[in-house]
PDB file of N, CA and C in Angstrom:
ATOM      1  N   UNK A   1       0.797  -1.204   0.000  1.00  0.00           N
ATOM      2  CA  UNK A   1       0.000   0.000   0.000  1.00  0.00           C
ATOM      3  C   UNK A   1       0.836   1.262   0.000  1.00  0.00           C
ATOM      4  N   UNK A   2       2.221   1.265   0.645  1.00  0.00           N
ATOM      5  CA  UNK A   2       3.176   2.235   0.486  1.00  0.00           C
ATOM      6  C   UNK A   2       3.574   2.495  -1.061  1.00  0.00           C
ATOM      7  N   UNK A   3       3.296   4.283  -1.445  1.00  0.00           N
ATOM      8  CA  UNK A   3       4.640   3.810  -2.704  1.00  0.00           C
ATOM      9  C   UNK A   3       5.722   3.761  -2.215  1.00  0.00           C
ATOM     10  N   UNK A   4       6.082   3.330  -3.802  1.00  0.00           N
ATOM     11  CA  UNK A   4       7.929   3.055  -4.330  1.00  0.00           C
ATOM     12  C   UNK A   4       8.513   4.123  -3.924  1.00  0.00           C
ATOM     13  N   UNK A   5       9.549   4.462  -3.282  1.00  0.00           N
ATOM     14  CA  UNK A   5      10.664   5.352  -3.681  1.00  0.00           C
ATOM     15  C   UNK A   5      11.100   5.335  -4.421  1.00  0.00           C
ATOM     16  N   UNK A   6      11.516   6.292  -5.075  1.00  0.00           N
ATOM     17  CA  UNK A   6      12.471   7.006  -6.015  1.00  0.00           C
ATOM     18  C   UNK A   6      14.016   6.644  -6.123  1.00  0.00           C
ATOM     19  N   UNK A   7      14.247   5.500  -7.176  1.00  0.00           N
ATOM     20  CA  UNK A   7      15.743   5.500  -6.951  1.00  0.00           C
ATOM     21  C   UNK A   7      16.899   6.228  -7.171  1.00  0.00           C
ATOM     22  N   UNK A   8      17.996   6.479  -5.992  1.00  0.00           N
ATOM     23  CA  UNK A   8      18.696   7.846  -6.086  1.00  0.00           C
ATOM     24  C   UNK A   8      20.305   6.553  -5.960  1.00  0.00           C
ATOM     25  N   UNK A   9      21.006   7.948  -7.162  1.00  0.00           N
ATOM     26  CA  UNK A   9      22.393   7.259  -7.363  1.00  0.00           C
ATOM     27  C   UNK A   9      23.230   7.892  -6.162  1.00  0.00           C
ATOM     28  N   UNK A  10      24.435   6.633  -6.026  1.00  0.00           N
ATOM     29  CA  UNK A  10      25.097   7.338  -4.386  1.00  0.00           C
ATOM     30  C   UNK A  10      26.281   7.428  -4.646  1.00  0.00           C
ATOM     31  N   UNK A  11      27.446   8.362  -4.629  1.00  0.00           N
ATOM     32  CA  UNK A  11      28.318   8.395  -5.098  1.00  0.00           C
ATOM     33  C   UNK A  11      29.181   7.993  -3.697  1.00  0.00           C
ATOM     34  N   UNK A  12      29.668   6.273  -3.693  1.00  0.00           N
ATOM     35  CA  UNK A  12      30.355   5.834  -2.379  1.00  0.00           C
ATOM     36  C   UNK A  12      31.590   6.171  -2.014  1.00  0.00           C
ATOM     37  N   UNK A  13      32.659   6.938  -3.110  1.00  0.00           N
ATOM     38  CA  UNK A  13      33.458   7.280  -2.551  1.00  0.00           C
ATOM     39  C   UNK A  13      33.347   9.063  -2.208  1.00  0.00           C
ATOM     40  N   UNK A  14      32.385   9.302  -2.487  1.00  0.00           N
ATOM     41  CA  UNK A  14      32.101  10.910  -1.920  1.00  0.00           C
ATOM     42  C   UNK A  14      31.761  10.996  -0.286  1.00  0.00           C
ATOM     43  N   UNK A  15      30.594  10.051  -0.360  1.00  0.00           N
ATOM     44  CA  UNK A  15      30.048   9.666   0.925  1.00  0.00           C
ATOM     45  C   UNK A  15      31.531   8.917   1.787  1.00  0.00           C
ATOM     46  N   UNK A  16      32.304   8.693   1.368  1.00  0.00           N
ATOM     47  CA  UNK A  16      33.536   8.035   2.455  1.00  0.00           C
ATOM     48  C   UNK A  16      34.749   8.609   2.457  1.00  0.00           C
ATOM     49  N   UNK A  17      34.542  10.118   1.748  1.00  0.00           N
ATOM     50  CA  UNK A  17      35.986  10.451   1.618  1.00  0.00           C
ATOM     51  C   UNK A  17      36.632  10.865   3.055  1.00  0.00           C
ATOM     52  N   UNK A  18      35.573  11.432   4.073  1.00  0.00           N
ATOM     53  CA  UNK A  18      35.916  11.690   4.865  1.00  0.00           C
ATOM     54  C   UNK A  18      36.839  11.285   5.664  1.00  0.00           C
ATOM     55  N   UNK A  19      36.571   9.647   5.940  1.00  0.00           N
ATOM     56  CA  UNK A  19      37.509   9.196   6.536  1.00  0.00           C
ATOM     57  C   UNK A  19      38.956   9.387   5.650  1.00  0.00           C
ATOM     58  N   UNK A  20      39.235   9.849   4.597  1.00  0.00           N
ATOM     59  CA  UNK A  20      40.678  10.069   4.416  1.00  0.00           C
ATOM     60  C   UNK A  20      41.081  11.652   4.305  1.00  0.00           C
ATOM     61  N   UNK A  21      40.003  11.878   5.146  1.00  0.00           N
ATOM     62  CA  UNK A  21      40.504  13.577   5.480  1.00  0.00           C
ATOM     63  C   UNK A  21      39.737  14.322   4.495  1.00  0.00           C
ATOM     64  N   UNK A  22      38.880  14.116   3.665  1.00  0.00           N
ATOM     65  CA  UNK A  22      38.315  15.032   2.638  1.00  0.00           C
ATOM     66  C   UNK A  22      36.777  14.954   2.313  1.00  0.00           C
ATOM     67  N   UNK A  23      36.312  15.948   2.213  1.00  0.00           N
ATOM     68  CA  UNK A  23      35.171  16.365   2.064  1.00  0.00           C
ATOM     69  C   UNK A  23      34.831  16.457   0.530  1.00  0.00           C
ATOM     70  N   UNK A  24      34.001  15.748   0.009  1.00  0.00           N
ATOM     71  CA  UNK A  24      34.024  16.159  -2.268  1.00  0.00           C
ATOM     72  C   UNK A  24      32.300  16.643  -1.929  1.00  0.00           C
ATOM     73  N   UNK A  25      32.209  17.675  -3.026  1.00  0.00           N
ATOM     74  CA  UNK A  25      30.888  18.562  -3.141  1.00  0.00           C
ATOM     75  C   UNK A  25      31.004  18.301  -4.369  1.00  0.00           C
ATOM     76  N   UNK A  26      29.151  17.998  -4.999  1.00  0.00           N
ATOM     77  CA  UNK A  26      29.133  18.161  -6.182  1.00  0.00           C
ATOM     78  C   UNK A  26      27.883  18.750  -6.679  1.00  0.00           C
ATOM     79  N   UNK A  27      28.092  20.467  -6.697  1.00  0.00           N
ATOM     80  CA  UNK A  27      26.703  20.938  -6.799  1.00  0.00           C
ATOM     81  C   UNK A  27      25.760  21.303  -5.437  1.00  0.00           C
ATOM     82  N   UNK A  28      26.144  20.943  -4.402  1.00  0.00           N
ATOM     83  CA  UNK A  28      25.941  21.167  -3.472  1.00  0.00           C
ATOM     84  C   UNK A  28      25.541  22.513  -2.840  1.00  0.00           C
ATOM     85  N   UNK A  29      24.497  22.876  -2.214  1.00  0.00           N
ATOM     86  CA  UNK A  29      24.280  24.258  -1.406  1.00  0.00           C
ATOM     87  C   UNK A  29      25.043  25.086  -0.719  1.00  0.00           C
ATOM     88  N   UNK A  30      25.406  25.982  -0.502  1.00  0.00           N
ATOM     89  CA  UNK A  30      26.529  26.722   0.026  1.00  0.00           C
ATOM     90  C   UNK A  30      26.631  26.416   1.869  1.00  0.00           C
ATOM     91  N   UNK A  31      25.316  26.300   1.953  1.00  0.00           N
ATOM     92  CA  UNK A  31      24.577  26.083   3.489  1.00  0.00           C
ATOM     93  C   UNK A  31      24.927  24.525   3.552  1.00  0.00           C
ATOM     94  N   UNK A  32      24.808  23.743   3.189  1.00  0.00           N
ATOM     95  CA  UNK A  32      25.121  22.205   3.424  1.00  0.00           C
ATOM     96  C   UNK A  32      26.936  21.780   3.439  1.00  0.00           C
ATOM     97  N   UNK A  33      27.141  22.566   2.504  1.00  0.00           N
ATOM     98  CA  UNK A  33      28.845  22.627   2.606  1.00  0.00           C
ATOM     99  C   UNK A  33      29.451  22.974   4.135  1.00  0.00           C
ATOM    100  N   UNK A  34      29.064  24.306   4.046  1.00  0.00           N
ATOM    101  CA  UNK A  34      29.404  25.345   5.328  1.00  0.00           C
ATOM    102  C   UNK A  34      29.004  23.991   6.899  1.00  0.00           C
ATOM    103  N   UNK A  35      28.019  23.951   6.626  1.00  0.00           N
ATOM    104  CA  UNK A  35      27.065  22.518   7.654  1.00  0.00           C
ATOM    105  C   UNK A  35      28.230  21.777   8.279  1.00  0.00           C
ATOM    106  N   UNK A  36      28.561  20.906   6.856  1.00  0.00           N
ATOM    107  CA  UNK A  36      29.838  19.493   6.985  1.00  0.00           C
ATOM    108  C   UNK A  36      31.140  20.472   7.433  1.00  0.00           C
ATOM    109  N   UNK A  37      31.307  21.637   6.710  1.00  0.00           N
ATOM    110  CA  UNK A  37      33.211  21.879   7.329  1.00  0.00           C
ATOM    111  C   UNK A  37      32.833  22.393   8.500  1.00  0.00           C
ATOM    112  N   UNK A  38      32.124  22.974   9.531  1.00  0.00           N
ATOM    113  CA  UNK A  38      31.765  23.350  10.528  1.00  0.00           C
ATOM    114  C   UNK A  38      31.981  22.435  11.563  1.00  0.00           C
ATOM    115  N   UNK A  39      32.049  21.156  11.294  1.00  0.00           N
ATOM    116  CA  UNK A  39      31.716  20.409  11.564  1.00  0.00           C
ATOM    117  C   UNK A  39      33.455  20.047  12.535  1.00  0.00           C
ATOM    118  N   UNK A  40      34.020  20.730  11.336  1.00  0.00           N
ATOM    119  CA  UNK A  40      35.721  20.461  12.165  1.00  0.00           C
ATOM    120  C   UNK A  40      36.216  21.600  12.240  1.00  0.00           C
ATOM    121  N   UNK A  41      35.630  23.016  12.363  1.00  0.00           N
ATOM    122  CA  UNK A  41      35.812  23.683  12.670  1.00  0.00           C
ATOM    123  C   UNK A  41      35.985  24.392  14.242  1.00  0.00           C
ATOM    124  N   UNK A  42      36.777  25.283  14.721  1.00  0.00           N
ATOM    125  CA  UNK A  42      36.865  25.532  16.128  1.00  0.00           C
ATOM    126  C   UNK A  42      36.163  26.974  15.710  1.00  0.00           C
ATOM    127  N   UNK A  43      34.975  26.954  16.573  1.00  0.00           N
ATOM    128  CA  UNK A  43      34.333  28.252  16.010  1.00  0.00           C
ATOM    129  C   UNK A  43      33.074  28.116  15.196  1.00  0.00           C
ATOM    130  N   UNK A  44      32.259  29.091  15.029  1.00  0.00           N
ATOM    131  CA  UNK A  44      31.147  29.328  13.920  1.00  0.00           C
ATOM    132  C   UNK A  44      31.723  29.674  13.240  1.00  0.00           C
ATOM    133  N   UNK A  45      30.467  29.006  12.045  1.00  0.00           N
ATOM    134  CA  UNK A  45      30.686  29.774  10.546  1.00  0.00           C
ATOM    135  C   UNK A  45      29.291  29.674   9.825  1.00  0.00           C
ATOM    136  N   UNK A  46      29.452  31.478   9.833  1.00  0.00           N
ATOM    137  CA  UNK A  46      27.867  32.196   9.461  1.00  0.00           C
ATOM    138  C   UNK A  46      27.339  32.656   7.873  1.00  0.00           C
ATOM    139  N   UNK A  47      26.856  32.159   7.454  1.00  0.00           N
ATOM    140  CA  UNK A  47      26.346  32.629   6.431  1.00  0.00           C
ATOM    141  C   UNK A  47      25.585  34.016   6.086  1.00  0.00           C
ATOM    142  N   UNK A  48      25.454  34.877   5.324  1.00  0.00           N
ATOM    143  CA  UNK A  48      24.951  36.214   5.786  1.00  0.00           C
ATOM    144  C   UNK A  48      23.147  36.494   4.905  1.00  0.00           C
ATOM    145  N   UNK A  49      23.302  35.197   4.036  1.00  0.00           N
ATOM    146  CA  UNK A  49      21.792  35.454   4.007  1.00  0.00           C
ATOM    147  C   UNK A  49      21.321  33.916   2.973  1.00  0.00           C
ATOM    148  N   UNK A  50      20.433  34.262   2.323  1.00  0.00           N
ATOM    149  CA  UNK A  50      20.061  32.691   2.381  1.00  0.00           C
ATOM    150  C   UNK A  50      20.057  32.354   0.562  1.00  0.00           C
ATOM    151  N   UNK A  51      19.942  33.546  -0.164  1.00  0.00           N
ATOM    152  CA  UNK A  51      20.645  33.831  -2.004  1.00  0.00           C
ATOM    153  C   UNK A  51      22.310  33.139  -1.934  1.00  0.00           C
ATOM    154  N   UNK A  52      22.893  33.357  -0.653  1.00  0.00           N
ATOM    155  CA  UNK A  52      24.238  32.936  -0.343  1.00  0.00           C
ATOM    156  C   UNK A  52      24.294  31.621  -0.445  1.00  0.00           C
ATOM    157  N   UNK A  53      23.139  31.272   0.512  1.00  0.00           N
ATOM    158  CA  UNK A  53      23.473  29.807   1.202  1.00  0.00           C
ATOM    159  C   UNK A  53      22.699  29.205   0.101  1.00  0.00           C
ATOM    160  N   UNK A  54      22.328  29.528  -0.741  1.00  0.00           N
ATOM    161  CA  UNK A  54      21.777  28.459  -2.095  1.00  0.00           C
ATOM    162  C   UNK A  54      22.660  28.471  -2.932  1.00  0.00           C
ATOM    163  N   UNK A  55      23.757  29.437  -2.804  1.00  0.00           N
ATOM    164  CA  UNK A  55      25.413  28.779  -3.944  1.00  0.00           C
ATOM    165  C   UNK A  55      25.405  28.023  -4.133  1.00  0.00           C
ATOM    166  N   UNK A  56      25.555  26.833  -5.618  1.00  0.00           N
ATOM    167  CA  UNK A  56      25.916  25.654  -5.594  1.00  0.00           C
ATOM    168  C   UNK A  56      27.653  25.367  -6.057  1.00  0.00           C
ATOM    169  N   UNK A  57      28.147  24.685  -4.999  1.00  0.00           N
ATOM    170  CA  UNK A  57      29.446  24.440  -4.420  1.00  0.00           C
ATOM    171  C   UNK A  57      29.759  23.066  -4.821  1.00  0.00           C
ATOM    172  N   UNK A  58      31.176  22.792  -5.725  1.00  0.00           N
ATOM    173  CA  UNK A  58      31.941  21.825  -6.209  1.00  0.00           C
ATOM    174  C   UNK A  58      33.360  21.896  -5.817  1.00  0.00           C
ATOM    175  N   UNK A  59      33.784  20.446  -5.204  1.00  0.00           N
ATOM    176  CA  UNK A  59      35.051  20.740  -4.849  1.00  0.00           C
ATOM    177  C   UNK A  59      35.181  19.988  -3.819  1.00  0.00           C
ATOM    178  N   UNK A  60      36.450  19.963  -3.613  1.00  0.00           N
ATOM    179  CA  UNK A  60      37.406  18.871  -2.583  1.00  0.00           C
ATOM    180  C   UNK A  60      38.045  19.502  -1.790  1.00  0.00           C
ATOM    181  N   UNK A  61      37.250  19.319  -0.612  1.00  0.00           N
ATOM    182  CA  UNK A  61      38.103  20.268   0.612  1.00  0.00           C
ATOM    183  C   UNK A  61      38.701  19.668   1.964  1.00  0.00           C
ATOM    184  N   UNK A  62      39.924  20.069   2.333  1.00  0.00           N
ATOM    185  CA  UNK A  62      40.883  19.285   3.215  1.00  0.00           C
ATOM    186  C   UNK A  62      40.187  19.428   4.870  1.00  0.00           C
ATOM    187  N   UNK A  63      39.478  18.409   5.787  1.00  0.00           N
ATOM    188  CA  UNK A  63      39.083  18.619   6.590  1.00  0.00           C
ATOM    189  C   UNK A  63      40.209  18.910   7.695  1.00  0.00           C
ATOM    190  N   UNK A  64      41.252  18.407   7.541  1.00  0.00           N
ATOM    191  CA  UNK A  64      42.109  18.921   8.504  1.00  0.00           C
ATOM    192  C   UNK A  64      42.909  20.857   8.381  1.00  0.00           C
ATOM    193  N   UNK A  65      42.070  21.290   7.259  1.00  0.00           N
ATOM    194  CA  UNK A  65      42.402  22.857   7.141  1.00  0.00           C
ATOM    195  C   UNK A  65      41.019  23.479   6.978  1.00  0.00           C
ATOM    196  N   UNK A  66      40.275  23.369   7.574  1.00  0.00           N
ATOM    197  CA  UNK A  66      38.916  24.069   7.316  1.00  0.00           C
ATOM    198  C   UNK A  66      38.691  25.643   7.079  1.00  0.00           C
ATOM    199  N   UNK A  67      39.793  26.499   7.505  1.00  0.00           N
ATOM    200  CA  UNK A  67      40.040  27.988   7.207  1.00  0.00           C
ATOM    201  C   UNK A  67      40.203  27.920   5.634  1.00  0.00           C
ATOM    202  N   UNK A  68      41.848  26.684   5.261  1.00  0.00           N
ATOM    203  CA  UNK A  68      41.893  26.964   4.169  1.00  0.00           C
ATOM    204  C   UNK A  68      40.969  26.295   2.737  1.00  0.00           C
ATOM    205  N   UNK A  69      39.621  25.784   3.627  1.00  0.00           N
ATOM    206  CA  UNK A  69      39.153  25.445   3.273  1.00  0.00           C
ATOM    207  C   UNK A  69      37.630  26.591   2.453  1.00  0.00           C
ATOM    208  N   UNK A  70      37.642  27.637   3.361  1.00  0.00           N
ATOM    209  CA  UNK A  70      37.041  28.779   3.155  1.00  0.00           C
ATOM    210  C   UNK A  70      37.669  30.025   2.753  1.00  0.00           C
ATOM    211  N   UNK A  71      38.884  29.834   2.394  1.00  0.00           N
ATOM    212  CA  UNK A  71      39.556  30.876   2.040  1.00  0.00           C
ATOM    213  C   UNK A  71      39.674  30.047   0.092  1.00  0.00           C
ATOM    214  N   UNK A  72      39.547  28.761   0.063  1.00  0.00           N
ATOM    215  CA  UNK A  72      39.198  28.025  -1.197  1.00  0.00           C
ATOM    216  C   UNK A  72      38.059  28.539  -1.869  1.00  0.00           C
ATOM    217  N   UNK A  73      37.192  29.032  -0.970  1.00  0.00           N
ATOM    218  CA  UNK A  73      35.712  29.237  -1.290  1.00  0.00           C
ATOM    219  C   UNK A  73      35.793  30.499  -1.637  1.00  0.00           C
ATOM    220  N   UNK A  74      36.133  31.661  -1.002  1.00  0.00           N
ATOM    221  CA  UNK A  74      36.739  33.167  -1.274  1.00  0.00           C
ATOM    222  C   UNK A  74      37.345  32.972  -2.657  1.00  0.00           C
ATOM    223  N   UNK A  75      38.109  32.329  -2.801  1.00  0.00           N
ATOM    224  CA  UNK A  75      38.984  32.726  -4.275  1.00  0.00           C
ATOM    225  C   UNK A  75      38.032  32.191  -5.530  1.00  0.00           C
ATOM    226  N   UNK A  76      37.269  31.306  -5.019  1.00  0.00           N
ATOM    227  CA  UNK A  76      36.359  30.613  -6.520  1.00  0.00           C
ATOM    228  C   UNK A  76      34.858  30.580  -6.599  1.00  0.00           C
ATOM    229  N   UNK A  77      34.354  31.489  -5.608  1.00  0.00           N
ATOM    230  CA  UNK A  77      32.950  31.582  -5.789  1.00  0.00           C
ATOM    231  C   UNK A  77      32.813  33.358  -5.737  1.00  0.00           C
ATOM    232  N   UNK A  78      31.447  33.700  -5.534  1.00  0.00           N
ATOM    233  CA  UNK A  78      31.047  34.893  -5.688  1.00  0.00           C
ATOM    234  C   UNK A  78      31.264  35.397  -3.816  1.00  0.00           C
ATOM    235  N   UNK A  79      31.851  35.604  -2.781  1.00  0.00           N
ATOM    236  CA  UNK A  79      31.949  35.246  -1.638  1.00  0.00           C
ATOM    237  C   UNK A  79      33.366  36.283  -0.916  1.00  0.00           C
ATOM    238  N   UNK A  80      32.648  36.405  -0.001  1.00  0.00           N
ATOM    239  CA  UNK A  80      34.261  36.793   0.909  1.00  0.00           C
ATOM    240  C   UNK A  80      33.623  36.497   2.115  1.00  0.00           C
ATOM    241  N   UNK A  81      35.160  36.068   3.322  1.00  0.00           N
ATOM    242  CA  UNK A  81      34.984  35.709   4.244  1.00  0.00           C
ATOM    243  C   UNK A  81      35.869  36.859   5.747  1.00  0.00           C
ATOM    244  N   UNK A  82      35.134  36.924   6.360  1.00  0.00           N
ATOM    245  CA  UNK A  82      35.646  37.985   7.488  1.00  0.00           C
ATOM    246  C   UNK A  82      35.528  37.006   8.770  1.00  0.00           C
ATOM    247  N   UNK A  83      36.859  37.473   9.131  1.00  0.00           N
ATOM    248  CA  UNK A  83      37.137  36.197   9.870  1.00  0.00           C
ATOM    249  C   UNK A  83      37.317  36.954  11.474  1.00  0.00           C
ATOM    250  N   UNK A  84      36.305  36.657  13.014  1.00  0.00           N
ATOM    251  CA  UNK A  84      36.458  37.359  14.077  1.00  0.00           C
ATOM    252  C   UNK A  84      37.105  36.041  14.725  1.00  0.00           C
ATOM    253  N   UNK A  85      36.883  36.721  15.975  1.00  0.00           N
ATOM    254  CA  UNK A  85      37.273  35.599  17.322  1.00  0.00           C
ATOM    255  C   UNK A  85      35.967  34.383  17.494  1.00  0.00           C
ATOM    256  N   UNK A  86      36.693  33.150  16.986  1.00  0.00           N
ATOM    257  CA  UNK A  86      35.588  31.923  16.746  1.00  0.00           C
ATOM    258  C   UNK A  86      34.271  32.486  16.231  1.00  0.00           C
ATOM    259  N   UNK A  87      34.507  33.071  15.062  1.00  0.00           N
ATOM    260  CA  UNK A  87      33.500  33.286  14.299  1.00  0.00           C
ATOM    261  C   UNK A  87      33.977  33.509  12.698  1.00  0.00           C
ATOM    262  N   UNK A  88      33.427  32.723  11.880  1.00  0.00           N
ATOM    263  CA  UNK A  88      33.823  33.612  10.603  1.00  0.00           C
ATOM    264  C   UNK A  88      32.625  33.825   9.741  1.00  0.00           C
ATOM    265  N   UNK A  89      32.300  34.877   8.931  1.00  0.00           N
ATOM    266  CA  UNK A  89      30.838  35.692   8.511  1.00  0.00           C
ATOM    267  C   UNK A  89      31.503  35.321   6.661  1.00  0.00           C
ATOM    268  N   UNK A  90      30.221  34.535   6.066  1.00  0.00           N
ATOM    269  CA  UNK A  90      30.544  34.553   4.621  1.00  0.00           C
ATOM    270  C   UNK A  90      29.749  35.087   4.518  1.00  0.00           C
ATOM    271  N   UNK A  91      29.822  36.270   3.075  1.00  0.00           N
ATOM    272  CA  UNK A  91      29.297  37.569   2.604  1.00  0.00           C
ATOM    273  C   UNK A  91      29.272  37.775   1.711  1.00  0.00           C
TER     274      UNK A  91
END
């Protein structure tokens, strides 16, 4: 009596890169990115509005450098990042 779901393709070494230190985006929301590197971040990291946080974001980012992981994002998207005390504001 349930429907079917919808079958969705899984990309298994995206979903596991983590464990070798890396994060892969493909197309991804600016807000879901920000989400996962936050994640090893010491500190917030704020998005400044929500046209922002619908960026779609590609790319391989080093979880053990998560700054230079947003300073990656500064040089190749539409974006700058201002960086306080355990806080950094993308803009």
């Amino acid at each position: 009596g349930q429907p079917l779901l919808a079958q969705q393709t899984v990309d298994a070494a995206s979903l596991t890169a983590w464990q070798r230190g890396k994060l892969i985006f493909n197309g991804r929301p600016l807000g879901e990115v920000i989400g996962e590197l936050e994640r090893y971040q010491h500190g917030r990291i704020l998005i400044s509005d929500g046209q922002l946080a619908a960026l779609a974001i590609s790319g391989v980012f080093d979880l053990h450098d998560p700054q230079g992981s947003l300073n990656a994002l500064q040089q190749r998207y539409p974006l700058h990042v201002t960086y306080l005390p355990w806080l950094a504001v993308l803009h």
